[in-house]
Protein backbone atom coordinates (compact mmCIF):
# COMPACT_ATOMS: atom_id res chain seq x y z
CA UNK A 1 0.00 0.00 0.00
CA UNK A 2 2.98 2.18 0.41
CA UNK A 3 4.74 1.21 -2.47
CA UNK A 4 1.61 2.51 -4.91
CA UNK A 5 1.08 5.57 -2.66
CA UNK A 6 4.66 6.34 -3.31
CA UNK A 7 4.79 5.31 -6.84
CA UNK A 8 1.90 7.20 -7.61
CA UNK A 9 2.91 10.48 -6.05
CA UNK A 10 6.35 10.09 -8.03
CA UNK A 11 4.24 9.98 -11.06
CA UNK A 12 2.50 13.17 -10.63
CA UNK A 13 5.53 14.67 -8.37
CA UNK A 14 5.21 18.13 -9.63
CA UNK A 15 1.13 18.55 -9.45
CA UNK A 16 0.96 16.79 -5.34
CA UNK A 17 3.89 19.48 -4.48
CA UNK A 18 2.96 22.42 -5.87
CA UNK A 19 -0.40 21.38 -4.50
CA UNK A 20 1.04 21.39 -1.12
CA UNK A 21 2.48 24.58 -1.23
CA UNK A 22 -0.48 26.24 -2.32
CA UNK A 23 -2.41 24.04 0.86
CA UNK A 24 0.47 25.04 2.85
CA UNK A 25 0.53 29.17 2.28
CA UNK A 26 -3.47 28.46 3.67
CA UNK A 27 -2.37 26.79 6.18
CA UNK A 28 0.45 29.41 6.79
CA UNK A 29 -2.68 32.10 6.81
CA UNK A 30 -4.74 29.77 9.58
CA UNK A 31 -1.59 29.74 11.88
CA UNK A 32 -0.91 32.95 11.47
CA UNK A 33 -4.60 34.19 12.19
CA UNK A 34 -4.33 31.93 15.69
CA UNK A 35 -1.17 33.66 16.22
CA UNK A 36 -2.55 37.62 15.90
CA UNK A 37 -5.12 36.81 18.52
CA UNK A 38 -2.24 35.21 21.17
CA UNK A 39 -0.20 38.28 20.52
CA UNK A 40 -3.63 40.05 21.42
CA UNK A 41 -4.28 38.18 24.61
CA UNK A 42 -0.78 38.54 24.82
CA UNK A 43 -0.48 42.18 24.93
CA UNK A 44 -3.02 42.80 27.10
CA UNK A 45 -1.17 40.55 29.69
CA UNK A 46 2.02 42.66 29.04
CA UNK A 47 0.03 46.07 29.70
CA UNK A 48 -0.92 44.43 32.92
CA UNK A 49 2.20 43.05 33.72
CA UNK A 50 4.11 46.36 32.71
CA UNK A 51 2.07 48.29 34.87
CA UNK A 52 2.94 46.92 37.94
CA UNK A 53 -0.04 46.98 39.79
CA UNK A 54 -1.96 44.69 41.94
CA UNK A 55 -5.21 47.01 41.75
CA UNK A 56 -6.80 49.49 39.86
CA UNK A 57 -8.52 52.20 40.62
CA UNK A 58 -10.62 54.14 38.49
CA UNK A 59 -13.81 56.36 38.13
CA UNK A 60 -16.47 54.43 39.86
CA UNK A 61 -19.43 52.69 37.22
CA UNK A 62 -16.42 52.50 34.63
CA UNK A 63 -14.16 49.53 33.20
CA UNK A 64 -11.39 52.19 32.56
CA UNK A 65 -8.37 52.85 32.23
CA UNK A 66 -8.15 50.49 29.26
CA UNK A 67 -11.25 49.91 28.12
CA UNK A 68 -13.28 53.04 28.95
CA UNK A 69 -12.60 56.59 30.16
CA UNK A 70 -12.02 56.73 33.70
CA UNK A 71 -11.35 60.40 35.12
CA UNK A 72 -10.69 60.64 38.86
CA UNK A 73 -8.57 63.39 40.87
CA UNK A 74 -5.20 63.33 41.18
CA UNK A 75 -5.30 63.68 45.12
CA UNK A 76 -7.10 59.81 45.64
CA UNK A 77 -4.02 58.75 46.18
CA UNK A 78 -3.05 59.73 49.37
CA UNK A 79 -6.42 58.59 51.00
CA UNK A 80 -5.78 55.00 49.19
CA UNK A 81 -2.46 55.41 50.77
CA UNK A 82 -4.06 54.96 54.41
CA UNK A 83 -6.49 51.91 53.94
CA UNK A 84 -5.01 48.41 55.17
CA UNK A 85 -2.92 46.17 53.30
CA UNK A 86 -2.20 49.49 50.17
CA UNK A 87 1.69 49.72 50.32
CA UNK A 88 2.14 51.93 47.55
CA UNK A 89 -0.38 54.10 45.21
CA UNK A 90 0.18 56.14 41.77
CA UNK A 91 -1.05 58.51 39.45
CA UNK A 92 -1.31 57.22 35.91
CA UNK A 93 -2.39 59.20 32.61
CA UNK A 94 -3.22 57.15 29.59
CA UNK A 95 -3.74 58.84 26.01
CA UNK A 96 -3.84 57.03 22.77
CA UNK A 97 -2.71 59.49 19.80
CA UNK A 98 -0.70 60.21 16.83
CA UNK A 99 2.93 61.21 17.94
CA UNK A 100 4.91 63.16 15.44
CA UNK A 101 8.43 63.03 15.18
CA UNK A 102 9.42 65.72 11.61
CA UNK A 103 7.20 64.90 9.40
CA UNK A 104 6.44 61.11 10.46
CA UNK A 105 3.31 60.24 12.48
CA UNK A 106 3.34 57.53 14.88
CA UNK A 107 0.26 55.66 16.82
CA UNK A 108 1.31 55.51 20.17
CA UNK A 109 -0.20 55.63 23.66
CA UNK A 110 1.31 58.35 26.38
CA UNK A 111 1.21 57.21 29.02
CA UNK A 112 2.10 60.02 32.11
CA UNK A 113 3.93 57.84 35.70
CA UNK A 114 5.65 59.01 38.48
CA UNK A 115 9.53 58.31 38.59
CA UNK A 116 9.90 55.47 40.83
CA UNK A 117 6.35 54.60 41.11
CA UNK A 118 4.03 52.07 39.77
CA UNK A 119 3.58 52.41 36.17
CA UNK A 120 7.35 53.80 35.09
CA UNK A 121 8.28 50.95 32.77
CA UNK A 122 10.18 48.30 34.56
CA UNK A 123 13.23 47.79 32.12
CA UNK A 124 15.29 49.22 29.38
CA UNK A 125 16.78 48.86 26.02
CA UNK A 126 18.69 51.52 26.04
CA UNK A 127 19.31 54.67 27.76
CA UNK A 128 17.99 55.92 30.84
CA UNK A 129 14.51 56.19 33.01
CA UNK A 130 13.41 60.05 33.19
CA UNK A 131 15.16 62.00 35.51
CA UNK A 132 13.68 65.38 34.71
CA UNK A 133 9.89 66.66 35.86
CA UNK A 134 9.33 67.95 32.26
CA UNK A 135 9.94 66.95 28.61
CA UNK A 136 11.18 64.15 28.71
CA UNK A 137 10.22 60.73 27.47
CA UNK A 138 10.51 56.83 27.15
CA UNK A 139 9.38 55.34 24.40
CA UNK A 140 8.87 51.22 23.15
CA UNK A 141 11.07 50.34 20.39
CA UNK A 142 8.33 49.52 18.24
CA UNK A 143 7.55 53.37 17.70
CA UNK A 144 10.74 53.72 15.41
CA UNK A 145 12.42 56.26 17.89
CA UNK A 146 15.75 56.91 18.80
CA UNK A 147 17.26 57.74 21.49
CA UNK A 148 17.90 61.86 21.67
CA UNK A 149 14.73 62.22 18.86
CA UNK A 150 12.31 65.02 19.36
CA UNK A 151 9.18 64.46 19.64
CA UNK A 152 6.07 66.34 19.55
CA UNK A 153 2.93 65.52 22.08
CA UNK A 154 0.25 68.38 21.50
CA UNK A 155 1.88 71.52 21.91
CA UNK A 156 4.98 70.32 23.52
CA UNK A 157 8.61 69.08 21.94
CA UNK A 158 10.17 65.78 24.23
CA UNK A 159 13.69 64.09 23.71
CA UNK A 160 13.77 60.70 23.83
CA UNK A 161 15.93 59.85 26.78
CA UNK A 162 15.40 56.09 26.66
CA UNK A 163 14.37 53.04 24.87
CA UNK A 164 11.98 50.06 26.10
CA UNK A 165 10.93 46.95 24.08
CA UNK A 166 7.07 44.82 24.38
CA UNK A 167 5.75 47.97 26.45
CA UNK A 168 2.28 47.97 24.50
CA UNK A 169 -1.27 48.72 24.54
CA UNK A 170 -3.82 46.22 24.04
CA UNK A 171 -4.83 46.92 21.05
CA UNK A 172 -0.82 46.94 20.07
CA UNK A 173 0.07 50.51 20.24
CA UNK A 174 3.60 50.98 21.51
CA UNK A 175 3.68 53.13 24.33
CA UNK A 176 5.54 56.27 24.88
CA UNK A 177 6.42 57.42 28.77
CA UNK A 178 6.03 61.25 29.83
CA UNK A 179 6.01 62.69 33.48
CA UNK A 180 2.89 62.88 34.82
CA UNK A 181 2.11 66.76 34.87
CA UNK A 182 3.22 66.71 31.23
CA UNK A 183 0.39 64.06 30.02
CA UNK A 184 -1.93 65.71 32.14
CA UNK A 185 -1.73 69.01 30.27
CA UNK A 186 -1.63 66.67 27.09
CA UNK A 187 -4.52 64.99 28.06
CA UNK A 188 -7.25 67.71 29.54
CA UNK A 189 -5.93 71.26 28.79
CA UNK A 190 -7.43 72.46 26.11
CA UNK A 191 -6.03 74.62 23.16
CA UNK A 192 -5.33 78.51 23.62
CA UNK A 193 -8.13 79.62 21.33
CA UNK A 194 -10.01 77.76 23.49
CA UNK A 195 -9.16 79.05 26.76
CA UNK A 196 -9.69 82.59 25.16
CA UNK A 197 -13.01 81.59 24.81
CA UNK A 198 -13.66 80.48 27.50
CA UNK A 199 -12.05 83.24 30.04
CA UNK A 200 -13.89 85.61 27.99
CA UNK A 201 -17.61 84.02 28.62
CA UNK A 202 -16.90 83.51 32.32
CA UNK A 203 -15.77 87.11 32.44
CA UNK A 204 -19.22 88.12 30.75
CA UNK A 205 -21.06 86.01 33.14
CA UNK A 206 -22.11 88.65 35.95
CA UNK A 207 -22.18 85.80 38.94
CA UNK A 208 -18.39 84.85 37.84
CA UNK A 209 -17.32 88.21 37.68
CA UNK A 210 -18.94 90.36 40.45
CA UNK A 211 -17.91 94.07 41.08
CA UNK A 212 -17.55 93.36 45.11
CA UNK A 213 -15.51 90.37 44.72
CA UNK A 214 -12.09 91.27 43.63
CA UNK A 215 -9.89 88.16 42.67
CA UNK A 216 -13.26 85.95 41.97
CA UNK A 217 -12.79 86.17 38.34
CA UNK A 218 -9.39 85.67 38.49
CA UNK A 219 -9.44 82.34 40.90
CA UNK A 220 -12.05 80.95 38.42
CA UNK A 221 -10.24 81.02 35.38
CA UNK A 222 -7.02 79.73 37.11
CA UNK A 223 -8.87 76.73 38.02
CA UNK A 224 -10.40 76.59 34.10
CA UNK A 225 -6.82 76.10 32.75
CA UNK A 226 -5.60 73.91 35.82
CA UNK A 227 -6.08 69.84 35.29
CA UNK A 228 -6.40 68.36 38.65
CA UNK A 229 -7.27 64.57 37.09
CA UNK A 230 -5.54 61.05 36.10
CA UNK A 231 -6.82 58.35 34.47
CA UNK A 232 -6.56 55.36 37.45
CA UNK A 233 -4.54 55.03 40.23
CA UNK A 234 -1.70 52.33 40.24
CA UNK A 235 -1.87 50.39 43.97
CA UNK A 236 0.45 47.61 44.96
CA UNK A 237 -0.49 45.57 47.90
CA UNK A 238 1.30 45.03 51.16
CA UNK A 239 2.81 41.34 51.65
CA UNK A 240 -0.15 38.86 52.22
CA UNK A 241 -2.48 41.47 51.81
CA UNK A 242 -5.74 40.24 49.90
CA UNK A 243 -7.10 42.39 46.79
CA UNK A 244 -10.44 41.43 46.99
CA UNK A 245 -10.87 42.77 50.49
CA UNK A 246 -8.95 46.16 49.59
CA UNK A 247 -10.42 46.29 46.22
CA UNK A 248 -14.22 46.21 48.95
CA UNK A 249 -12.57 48.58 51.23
CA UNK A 250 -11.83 51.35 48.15
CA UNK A 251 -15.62 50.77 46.63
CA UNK A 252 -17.36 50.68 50.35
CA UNK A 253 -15.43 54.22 51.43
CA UNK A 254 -14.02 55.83 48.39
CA UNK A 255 -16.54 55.41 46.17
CA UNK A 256 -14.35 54.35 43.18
CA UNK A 257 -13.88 51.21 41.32
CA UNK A 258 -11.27 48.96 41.98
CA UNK A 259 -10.11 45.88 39.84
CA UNK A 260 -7.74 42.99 40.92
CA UNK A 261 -5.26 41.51 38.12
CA UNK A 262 -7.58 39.14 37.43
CA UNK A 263 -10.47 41.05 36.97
CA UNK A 264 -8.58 43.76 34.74
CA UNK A 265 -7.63 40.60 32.24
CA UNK A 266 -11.39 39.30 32.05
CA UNK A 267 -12.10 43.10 31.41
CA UNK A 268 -9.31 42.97 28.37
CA UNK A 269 -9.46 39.59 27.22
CA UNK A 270 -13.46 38.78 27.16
CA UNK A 271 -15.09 42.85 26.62
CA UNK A 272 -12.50 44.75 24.86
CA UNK A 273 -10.68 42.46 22.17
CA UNK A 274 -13.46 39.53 22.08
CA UNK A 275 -15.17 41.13 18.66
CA UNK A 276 -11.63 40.90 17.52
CA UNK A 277 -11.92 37.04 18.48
CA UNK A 278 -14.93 36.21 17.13
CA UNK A 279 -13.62 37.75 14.05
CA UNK A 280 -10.31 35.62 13.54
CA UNK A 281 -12.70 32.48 15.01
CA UNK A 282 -14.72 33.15 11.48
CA UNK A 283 -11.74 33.57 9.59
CA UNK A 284 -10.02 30.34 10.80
CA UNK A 285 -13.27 28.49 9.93
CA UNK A 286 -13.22 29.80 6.32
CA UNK A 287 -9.82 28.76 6.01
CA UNK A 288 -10.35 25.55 6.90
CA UNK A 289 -13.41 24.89 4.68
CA UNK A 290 -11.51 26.22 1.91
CA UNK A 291 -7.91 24.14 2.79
CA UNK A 292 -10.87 21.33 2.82
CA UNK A 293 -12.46 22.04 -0.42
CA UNK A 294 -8.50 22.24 -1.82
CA UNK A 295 -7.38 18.71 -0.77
CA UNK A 296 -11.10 17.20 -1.86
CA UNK A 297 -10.86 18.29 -5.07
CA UNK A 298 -7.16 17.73 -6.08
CA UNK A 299 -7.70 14.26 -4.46
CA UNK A 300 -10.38 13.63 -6.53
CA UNK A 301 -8.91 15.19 -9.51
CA UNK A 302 -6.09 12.53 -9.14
CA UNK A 303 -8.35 9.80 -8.19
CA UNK A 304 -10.13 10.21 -12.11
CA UNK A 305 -7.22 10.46 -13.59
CA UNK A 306 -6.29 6.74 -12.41
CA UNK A 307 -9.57 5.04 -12.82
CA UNK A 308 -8.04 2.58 -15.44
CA UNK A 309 -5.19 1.84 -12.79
CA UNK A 310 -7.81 1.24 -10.28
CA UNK A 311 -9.52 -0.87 -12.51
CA UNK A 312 -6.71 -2.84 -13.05
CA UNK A 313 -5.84 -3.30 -9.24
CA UNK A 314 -9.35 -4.54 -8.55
CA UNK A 315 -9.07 -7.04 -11.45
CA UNK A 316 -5.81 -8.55 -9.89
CA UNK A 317 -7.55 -9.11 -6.31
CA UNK A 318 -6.55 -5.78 -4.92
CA UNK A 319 -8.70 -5.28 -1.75
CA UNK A 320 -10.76 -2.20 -1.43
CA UNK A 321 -9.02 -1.35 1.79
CA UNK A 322 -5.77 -1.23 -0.04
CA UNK A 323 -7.15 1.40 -2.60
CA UNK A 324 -8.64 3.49 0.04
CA UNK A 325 -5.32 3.15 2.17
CA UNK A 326 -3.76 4.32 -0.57
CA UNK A 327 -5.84 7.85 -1.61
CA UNK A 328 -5.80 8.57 2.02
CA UNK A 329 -2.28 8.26 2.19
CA UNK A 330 -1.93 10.46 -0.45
CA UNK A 331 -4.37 13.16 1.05
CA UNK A 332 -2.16 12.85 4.30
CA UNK A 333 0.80 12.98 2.74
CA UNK A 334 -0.72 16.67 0.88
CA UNK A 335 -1.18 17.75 4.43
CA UNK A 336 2.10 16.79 5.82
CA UNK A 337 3.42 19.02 3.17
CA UNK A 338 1.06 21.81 3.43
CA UNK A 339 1.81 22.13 7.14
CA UNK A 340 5.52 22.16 6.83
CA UNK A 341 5.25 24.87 4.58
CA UNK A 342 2.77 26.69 6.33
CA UNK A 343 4.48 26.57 9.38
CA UNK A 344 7.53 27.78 7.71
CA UNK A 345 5.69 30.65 5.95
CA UNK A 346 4.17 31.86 9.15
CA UNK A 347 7.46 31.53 10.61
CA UNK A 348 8.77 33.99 8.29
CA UNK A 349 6.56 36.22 7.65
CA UNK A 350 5.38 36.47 11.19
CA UNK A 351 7.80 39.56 12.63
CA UNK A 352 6.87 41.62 9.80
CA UNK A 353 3.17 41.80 10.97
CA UNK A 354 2.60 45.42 12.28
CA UNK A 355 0.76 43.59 15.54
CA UNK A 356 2.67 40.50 17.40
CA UNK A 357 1.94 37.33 16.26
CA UNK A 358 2.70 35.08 18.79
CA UNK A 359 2.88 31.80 17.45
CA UNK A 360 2.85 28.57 20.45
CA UNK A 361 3.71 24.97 19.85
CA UNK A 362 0.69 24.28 21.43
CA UNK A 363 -1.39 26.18 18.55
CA UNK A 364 1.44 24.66 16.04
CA UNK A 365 0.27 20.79 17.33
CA UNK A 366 -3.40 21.39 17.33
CA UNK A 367 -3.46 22.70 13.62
CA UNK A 368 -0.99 19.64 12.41
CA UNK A 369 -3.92 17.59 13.84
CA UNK A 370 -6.87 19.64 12.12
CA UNK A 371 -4.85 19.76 9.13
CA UNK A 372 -4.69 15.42 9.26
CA UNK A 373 -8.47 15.50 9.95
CA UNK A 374 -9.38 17.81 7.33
CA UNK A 375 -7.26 15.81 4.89
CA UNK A 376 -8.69 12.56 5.97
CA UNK A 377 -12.51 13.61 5.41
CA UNK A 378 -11.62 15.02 2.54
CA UNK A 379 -10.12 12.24 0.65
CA UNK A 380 -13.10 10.17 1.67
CA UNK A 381 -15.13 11.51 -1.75
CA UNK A 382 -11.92 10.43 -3.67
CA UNK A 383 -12.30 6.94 -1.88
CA UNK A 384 -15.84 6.49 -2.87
CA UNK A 385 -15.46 6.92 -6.60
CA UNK A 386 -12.19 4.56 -6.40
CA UNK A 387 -14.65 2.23 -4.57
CA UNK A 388 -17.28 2.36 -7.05
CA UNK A 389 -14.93 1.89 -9.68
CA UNK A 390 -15.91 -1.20 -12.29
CA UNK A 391 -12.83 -3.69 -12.36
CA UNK A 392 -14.29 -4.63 -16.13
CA UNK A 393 -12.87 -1.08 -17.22
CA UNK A 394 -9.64 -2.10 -17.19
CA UNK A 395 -10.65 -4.42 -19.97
CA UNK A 396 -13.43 -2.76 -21.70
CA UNK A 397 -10.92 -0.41 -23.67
């Protein structure tokens, strides 16, 4: 049975390998498609990892500070700072937007920390961490920066002062690090014409700008132009210290929101990329229907194209579970080939995908297996015309 399997596939050599590449570049595609939604859930474990929190806080009824906007003032911290078990607490800005560098655009999140505090990135390329109050920045690799580049955020010109790698958002933006009082300006102050604007209705509003009151007006529009907010507040938990009691303690007497690690993942992973999911689910099922309908037909195709031989084996004594051992061997071997070069493919091509592909053995095992499944149903049409076939046609010219 191996012998005509082999034989056969020597005859036709050139039509069963180019058929497997073709099989393989879809299979390439399917492993790929698996491998953009890992680097998703991937990312969104690195944002959470990179963060370096054990809770977050965040404007109460919200799923911020990834997944919705979340403003809360930038003085919670201190009174998170005195409830048990909260050994440190930070401010932390989060802004996704174009950062220009010349005439190049980038799509990056800012993201404004503390130095020293939760939310600074933990590690770096190259370079150094920010060591002056304005700026300054940090940016991921991924953004194309250099180290000493300026960039500009909103009205404001940084240098880059250091380089970090895998510090993304989760929907893959690479992130860029400015001191806090920076991305809040960034964030909530609004342009100059603006602020004209609006210092010049408040100072036409007779209750904001009363006669008797010296310094009301000015007081007012001081606070117009000041930004007292942050996005979430960073806490990391005391030594055998339990989140979901502080997390109870912050929603009880704060009246915020508060989200353990594992929350915060359900909150990335299942709301905010799972259209993207259900998305690359379809496409993987498309992709195998079609690496399906491939194999069928090109088995098939071959299978017709041999009837006399068939014939002829069946007129010898040639049992019918030798002929059907011998298509499906044929189909498997197609797959074998398809996956080796889709594997490779993805391989490749993988780094060059503007989002991580994260491709796992795991994945890589449980496609070889689809791939021998779809290529065993689908030679079973090929197996019931050989089946069918008369042995009397080998004779009847």
């Amino acid at each position: 049975m191996i012998s005509l399997a082999g034989r056969d596939i020597l005859h036709s050599w050139s039509k069963f390998v180019f058929t497997g590449i073709g099989l393989g570049l879809l299979i390439g595609a399917t492993l790929t498609m698996a491998g953009v939604y890992r680097g998703m859930v991937d990312d969104a474990k690195v944002l959470l990892n990179n963060s370096g929190a054990d809770l977050w806080v965040v404007q109460q009824d919200t799923l911020g500070p990834y997944a919705e906007s979340s403003s809360i003032h930038d003085d919670v911290y201190r009174s998170l700072l005195t409830l048990p078990g909260v050994a440190r607490a930070a401010n932390v800005t989060y802004l996704t937007m174009q950062v220009r560098r010349g005439q190049q655009d980038v799509r990056a999140m800012v993201v404004g920390f503390e130095a020293g505090q939760p939310g600074e990135p933990e590690y770096l390329v190259a370079g150094r961490q920010l060591t002056r109050s304005h700026y300054e920045a940090v940016a991921d690799v991924k953004t194309g920066f250099r180290l000493g580049d300026r960039i500009r955020i909103r009205r404001h010109d940084y240098t880059v002062v250091g380089l970090t790698r895998r510090m993304v958002s989760s929907g893959g933006d690479p992130m860029v690090f400015i001191p806090l009082k920076d991305a809040q300006e960034a964030q909530f102050l609004k342009d100059n014409d603006a602020i004209l604007n609006e210092r010049a209705r408040t100072a036409a509003n007779p209750t904001l700008n009363r006669p008797g009151v010296p310094g009301l007006l000015d007081a007012i529009q001081a606070s117009q132009t000041a930004n007292r907010n942050v996005n979430a507040v960073l806490v990391q938990l005391a030594p055998g210290a339990a989140a979901e009691q502080v997390a109870s303690a912050v929603k009880r007497w704060k009246h915020l929101q508060a989200y353990s690690r594992s929350e915060m993942e359900e909150i990335l992973v299942a709301k905010l990329i799972a259209t993207s999911a259900r998305q690359i689910g379809m496409f993987l099922v498309i992709l195998a229907v079609v690496s399906a309908a491939i194999v069928a037909f090109i088995i098939y195709t071959m299978t017709l194209g041999k009837i006399r031989e068939i014939a002829v084996l069946k007129l010898i004594g040639t049992r019918n579970r030798t002929i059907a051992g011998m298509i499906l061997q044929q189909a498997m071997g197609l797959g074998v080939i398809g996956f080796i070069v889709g594997k490779t493919v993805a391989t490749l091509w993988a780094p060059y995908f503007p989002k991580y592909v994260l491709l796992e053995p795991g994945d890589a095992l449980r496609g070889f297996l689809a791939v021998m499944l779809i290529c065993t149903l689908a030679s079973t049409l090929a197996i019931r015309a050989a089946l069918r076939v008369d042995p009397a046609t080998a004779i009847g010219g």
